[in-house]
Protein backbone atom coordinates (compact mmCIF):
# COMPACT_ATOMS: atom_id res chain seq x y z
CA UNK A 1 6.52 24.61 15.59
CA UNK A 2 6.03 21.34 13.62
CA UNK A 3 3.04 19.42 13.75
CA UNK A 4 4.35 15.82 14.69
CA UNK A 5 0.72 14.16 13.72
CA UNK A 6 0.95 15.93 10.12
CA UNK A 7 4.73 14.81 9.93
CA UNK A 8 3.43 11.43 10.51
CA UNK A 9 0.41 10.81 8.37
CA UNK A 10 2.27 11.98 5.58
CA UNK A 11 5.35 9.81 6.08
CA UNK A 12 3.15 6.90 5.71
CA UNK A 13 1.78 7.72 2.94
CA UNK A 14 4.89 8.21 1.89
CA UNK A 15 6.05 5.11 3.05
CA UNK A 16 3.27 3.17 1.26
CA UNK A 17 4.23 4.24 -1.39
CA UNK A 18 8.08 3.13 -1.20
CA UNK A 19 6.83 -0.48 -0.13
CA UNK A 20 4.61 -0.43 -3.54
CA UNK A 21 7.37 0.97 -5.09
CA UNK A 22 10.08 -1.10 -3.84
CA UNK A 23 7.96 -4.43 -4.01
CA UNK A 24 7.33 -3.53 -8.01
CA UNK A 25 10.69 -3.28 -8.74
CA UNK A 26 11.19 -6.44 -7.02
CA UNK A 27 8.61 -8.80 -9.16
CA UNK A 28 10.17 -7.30 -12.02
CA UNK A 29 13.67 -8.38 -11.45
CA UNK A 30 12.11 -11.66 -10.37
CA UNK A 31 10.24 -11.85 -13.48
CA UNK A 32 12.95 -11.33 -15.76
CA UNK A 33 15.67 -13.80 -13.86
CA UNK A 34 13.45 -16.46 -13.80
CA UNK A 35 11.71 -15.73 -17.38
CA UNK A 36 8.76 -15.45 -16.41
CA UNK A 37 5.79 -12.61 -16.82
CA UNK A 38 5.48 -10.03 -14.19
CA UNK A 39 1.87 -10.78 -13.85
CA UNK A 40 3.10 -14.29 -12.53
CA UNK A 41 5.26 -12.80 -9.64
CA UNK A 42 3.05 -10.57 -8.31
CA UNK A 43 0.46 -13.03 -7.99
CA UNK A 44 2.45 -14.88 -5.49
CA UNK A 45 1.49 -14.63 -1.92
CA UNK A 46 4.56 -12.96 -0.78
CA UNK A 47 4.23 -10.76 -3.09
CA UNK A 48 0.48 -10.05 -2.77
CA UNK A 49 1.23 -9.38 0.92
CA UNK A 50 3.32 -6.79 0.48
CA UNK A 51 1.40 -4.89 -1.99
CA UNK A 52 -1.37 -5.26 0.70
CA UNK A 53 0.79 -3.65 3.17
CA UNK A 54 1.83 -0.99 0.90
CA UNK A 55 -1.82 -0.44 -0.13
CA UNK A 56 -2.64 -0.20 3.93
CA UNK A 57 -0.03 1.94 4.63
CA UNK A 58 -0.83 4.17 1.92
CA UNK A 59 -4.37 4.36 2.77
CA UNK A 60 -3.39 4.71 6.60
CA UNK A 61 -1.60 7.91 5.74
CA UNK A 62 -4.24 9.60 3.60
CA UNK A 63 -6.84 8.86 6.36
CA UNK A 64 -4.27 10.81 8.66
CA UNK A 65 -3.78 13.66 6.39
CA UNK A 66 -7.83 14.04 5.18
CA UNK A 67 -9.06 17.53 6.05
CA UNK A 68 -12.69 16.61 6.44
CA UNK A 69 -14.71 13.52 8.37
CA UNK A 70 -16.00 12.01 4.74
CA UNK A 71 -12.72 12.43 3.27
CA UNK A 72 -11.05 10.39 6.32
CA UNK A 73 -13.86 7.65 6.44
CA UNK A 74 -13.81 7.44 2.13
CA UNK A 75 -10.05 6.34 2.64
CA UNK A 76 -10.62 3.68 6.09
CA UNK A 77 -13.28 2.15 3.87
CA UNK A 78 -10.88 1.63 0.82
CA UNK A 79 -8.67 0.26 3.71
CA UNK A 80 -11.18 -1.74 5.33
CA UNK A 81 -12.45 -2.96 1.24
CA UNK A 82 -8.99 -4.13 0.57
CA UNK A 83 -8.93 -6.22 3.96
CA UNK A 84 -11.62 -8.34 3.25
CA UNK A 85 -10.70 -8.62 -0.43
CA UNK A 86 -7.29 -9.98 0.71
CA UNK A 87 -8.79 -11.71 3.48
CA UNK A 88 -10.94 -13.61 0.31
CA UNK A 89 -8.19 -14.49 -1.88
């Protein structure tokens, strides 16, 4: 039988990583159409956000998938450290 909460966890993670992914290769065509560094374009706050959602999502999904409490609170307080660092910025 397949575990539907295991399927889950791990396709966020999974799909963290795609937004990262996806939002990288992004900046960089940005970067290079408008001649610009990379740096530049993924200091913009479109582009910040989505990191930030890629970061959450990835961090969502290895809460989900942690075996043990401390491993599952280690990766909500990453989360939870990004949100206010965003939240700063």
């Amino acid at each position: 039988m397949i575990d539907v909460w295991n399927v889950l966890a791990n396709g966020l993670w999974i799909l963290g990583l795609a937004i990262l992914l996806a939002t990288a290769s992004w900046a960089h065509w940005i970067a290079g159409l408008c001649g610009t560094r990379l740096r530049t374009v993924l200091g913009r706050p479109p582009t910040w956000r989505t990191l930030s959602l890629g970061i959450l999502v990835f961090c969502a999904g290895m809460a989900g998938t942690g075996r043990t409490w401390w491993e599952r609170a280690v990766w909500v307080v990453l989360a939870a450290m990004w949100v206010v660092q965003d939240w700063l910025s």
